[in-house]
N, C-alpha and C. Protein backbone atom coordinates (compact mmCIF):
# COMPACT_ATOMS: atom_id res chain seq x y z
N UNK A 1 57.39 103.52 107.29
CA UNK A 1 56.29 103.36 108.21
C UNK A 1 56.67 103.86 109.60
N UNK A 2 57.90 103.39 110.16
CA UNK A 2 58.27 103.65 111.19
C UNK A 2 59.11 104.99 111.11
N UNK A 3 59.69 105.20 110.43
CA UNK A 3 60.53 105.96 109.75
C UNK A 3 60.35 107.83 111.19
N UNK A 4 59.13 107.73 111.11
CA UNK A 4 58.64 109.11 112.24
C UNK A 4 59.32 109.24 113.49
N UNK A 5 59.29 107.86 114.05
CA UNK A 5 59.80 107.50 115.32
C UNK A 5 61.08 108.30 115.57
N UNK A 6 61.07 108.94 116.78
CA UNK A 6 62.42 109.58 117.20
C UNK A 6 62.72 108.99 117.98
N UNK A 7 63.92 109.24 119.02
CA UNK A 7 64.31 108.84 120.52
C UNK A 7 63.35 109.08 121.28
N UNK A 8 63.00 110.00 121.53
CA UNK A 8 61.68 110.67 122.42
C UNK A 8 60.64 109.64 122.32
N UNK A 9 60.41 108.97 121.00
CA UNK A 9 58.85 108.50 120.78
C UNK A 9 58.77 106.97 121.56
N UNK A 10 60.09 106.57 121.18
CA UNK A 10 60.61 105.11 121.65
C UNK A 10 60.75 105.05 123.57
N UNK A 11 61.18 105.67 123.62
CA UNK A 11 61.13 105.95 124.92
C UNK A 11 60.05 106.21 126.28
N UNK A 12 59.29 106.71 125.10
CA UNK A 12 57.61 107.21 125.98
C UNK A 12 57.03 105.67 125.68
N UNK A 13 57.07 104.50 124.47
CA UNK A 13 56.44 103.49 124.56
C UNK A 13 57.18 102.27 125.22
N UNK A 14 58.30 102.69 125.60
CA UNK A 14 59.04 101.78 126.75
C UNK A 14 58.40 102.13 127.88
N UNK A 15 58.23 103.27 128.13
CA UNK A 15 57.69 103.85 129.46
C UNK A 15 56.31 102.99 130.09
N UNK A 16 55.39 103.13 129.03
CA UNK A 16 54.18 102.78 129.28
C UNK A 16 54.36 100.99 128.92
N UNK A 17 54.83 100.30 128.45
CA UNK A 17 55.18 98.96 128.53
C UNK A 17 55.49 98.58 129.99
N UNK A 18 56.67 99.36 130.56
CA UNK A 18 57.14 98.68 131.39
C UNK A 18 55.65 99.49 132.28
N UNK A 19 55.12 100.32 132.52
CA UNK A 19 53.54 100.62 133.28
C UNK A 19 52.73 99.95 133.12
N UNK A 20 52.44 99.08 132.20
CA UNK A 20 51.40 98.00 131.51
C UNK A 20 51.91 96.84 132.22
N UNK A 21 52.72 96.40 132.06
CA UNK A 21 53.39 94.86 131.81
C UNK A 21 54.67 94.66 133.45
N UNK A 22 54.74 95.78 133.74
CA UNK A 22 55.98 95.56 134.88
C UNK A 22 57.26 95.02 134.45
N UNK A 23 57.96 95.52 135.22
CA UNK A 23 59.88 95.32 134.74
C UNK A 23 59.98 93.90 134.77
N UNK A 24 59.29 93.07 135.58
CA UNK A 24 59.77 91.86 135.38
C UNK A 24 58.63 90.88 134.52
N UNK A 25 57.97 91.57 133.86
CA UNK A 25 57.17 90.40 132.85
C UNK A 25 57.77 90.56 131.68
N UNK A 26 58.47 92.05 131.58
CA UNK A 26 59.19 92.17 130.28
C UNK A 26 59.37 91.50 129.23
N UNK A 27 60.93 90.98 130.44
CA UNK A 27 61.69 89.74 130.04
C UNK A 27 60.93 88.16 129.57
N UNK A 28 59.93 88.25 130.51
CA UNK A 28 59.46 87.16 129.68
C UNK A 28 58.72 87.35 128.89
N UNK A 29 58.07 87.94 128.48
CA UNK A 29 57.16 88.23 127.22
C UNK A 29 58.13 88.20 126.25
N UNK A 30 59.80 88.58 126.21
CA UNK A 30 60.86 88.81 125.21
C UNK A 30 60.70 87.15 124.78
N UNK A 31 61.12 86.40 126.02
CA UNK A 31 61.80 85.11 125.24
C UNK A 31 60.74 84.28 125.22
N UNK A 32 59.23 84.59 125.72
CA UNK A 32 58.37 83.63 124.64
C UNK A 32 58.32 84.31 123.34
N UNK A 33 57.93 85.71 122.68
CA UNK A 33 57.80 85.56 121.37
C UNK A 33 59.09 85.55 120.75
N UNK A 34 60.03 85.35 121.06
CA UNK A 34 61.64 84.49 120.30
C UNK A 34 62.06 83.10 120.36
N UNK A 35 60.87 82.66 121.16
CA UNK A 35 60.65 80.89 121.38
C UNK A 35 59.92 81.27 120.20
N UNK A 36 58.52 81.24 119.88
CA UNK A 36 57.28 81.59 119.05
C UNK A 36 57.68 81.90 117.78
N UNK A 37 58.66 82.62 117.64
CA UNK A 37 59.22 82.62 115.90
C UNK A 37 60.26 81.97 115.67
N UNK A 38 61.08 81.33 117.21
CA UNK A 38 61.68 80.12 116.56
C UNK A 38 61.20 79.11 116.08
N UNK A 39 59.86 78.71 116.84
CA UNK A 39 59.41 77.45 116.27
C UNK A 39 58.62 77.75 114.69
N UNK A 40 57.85 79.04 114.72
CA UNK A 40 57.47 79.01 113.42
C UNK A 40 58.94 78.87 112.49
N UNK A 41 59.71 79.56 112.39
CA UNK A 41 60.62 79.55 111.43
C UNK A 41 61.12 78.22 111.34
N UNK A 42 61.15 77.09 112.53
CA UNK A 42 61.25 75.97 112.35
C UNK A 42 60.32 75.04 111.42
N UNK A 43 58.94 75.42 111.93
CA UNK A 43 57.62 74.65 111.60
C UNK A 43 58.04 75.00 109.24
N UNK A 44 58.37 76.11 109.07
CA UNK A 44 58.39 76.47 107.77
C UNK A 44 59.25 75.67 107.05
N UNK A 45 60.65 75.47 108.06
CA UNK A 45 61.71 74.61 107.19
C UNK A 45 61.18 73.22 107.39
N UNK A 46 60.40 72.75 108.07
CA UNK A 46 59.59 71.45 108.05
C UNK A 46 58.74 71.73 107.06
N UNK A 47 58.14 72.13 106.81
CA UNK A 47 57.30 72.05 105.56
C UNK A 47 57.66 72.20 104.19
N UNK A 48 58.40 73.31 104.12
CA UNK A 48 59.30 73.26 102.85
C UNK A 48 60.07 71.92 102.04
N UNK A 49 60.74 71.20 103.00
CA UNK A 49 61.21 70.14 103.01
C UNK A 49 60.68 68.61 102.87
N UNK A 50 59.40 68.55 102.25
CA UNK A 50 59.05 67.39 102.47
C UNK A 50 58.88 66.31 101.08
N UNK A 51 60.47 66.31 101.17
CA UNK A 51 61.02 65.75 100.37
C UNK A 51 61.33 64.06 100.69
N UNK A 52 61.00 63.18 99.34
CA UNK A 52 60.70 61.78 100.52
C UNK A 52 62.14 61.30 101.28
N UNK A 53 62.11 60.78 101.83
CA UNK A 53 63.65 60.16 102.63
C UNK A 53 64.37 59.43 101.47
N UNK A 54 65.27 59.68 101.78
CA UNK A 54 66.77 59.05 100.79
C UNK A 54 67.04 57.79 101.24
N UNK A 55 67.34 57.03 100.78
CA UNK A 55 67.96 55.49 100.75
C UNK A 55 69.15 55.54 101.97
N UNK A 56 69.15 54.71 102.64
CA UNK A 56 70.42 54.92 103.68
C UNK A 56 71.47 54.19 102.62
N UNK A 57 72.59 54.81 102.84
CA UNK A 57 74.09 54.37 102.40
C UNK A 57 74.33 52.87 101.99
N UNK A 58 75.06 52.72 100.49
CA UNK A 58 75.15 51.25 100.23
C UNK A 58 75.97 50.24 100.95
N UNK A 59 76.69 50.83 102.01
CA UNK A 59 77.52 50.18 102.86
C UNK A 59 76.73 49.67 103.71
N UNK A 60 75.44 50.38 104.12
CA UNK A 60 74.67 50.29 105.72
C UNK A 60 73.40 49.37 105.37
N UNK A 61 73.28 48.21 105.98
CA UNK A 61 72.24 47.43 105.73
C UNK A 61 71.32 47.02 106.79
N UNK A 62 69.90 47.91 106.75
CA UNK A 62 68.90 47.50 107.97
C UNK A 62 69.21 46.19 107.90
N UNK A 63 68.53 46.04 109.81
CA UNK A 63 68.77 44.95 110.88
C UNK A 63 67.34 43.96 109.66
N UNK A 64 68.11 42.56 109.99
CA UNK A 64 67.88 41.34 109.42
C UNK A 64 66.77 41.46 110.27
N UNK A 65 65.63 40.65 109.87
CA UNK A 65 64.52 40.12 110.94
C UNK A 65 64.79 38.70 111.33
N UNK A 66 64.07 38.73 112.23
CA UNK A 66 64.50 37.23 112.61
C UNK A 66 63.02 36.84 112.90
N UNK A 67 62.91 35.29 112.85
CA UNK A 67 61.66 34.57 113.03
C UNK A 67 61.21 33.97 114.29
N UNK A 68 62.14 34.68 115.56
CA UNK A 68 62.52 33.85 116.89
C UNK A 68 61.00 34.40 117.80
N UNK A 69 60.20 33.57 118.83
CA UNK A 69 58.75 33.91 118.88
C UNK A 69 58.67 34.75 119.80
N UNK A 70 59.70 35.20 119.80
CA UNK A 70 59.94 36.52 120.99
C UNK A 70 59.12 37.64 120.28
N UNK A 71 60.02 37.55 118.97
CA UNK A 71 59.65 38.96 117.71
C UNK A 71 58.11 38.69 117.49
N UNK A 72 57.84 37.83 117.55
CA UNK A 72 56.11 38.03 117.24
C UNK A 72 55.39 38.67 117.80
N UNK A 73 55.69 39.15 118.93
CA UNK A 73 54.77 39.71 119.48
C UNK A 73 53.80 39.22 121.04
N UNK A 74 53.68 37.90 120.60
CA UNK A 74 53.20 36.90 122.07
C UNK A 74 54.18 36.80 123.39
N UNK A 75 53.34 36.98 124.17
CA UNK A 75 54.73 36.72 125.20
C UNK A 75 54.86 35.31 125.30
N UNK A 76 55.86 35.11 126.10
CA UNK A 76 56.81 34.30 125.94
C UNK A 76 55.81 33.50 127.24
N UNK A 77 55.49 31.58 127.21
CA UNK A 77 54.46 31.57 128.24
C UNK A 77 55.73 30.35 128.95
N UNK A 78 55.72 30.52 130.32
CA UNK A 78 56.59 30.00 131.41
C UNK A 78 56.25 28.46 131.82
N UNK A 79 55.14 27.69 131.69
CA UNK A 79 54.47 26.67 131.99
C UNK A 79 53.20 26.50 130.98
N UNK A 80 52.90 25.53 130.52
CA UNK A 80 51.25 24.66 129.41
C UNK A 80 51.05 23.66 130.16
């Protein structure tokens, strides 16, 4: 497809980029669309993956609950 492209050809569409866009938007136009396919390529291995969560380790045992009326939720009242 590209295969035509010479030095010459690449060069004349740098030309008119940096005439379009200016020397200093360049650069940023570079590292948003390399932000932009990082996150897609991220967003893909998130999706691929949605595999259910694994059991944590038989050594490791979630935190106990406790029944103390803090944990409920009500605040705590200073004077009745």
């Amino acid at each position: 497809m590209f295969g035509d492209l010479s030095f010459s050809h690449i060069l004349i569409l740098l030309l008119v980029l940096v005439l379009v866009f200016g020397a200093k938007r360049i650069p940023e136009i570079g590292s948003s669309l390399g932000q932009g396919i990082k996150e897609f390529k991220r967003s893909l291995k998130d999706a691929t993956s949605d595999d259910p969560p694994t059991a944590p380790p038989r050594g490791v045992q979630p935190p106990a609950s406790t029944s103390s009326p803090l944990s409920s939720g009500d605040p705590k009242r200073l004077s009745d």
